[in-house]
Protein backbone atom coordinates (compact mmCIF):
# COMPACT_ATOMS: atom_id res chain seq x y z
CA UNK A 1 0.00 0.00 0.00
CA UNK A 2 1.21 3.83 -1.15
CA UNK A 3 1.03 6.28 1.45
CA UNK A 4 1.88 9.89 1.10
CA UNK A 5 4.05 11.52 3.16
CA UNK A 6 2.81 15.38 3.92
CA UNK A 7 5.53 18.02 5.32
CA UNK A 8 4.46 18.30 9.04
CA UNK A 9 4.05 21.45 11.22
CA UNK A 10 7.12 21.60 13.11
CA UNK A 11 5.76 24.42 15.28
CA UNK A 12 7.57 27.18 12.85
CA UNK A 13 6.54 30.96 13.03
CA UNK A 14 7.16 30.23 8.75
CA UNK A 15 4.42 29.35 6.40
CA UNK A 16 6.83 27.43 4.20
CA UNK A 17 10.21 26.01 4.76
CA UNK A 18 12.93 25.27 2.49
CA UNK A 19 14.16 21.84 1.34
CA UNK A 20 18.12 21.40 2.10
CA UNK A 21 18.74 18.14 1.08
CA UNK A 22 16.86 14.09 0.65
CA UNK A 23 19.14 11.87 3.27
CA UNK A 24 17.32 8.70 1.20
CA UNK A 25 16.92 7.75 -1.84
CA UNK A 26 14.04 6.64 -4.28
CA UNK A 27 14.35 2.71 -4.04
CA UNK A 28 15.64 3.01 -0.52
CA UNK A 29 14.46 1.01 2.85
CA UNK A 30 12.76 3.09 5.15
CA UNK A 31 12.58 2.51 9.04
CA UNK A 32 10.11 4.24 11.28
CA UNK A 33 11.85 7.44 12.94
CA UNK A 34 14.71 7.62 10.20
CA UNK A 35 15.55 11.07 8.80
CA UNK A 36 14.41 11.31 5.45
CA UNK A 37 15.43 15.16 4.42
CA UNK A 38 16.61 18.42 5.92
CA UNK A 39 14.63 21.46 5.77
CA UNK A 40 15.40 25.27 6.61
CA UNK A 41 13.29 27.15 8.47
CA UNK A 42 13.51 30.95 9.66
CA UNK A 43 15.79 29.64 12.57
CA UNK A 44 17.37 26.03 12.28
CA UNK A 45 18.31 23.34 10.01
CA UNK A 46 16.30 20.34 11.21
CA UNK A 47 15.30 16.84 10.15
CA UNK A 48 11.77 15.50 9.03
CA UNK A 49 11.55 11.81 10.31
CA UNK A 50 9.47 9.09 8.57
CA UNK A 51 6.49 8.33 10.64
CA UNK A 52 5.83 4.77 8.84
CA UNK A 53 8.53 2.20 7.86
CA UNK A 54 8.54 1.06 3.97
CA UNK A 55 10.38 1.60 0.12
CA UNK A 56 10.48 5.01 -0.72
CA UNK A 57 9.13 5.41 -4.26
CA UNK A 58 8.62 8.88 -5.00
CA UNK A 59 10.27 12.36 -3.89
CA UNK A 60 7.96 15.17 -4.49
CA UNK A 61 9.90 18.10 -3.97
CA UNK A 62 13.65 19.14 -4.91
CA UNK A 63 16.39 20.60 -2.56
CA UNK A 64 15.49 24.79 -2.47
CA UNK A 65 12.17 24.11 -3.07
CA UNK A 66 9.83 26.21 -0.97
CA UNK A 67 7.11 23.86 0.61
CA UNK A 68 3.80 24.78 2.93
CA UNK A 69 3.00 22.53 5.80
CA UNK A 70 0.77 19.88 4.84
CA UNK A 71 2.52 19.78 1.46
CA UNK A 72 3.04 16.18 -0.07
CA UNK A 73 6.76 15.79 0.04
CA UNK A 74 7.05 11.86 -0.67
CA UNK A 75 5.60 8.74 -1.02
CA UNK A 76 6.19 5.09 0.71
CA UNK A 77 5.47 1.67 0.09
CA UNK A 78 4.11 0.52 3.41
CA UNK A 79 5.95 -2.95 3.70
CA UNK A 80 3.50 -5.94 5.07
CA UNK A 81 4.56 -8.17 7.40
């Protein structure tokens, strides 16, 4: 099962945040709580975690893209067990 992975509010006084790099690549083994890209925001780098573990099989958005909250910014192949 796809599932889409949507920036999330990390509590930012910024609308949008910028994308710094992808630490994963599309093809790549995902586990729950791995970093999967660093953003900018008005104050700090930081990392946005997976919240599910899986493939990842499609990157949405591009290092110094600009992306709102709530933005799709990847999708995973939920893995069954």
């Amino acid at each position: 099962m796809k599932i889409e992975i949507k920036m999330p509010d990390l509590s930012t006084a910024d609308e949008t945040v910028t994308v710094v790099e992808w630490l994963v690549e599309v093809g790549q083994s995902i586990k729950r709580g791995q970093p999967l890209m660093e953003i900018e925001t008005d104050k700090a780098v930081m990392e946005v975690e997976s919240f599910t573990a899986g493939e990842l099989c499609e990157i949405h958005v591009q290092p110094e893209d600009e992306v709102e909250v709530g933005a799709v910014i990847a999708t995973i192949e939920v893995l069954e067990k």
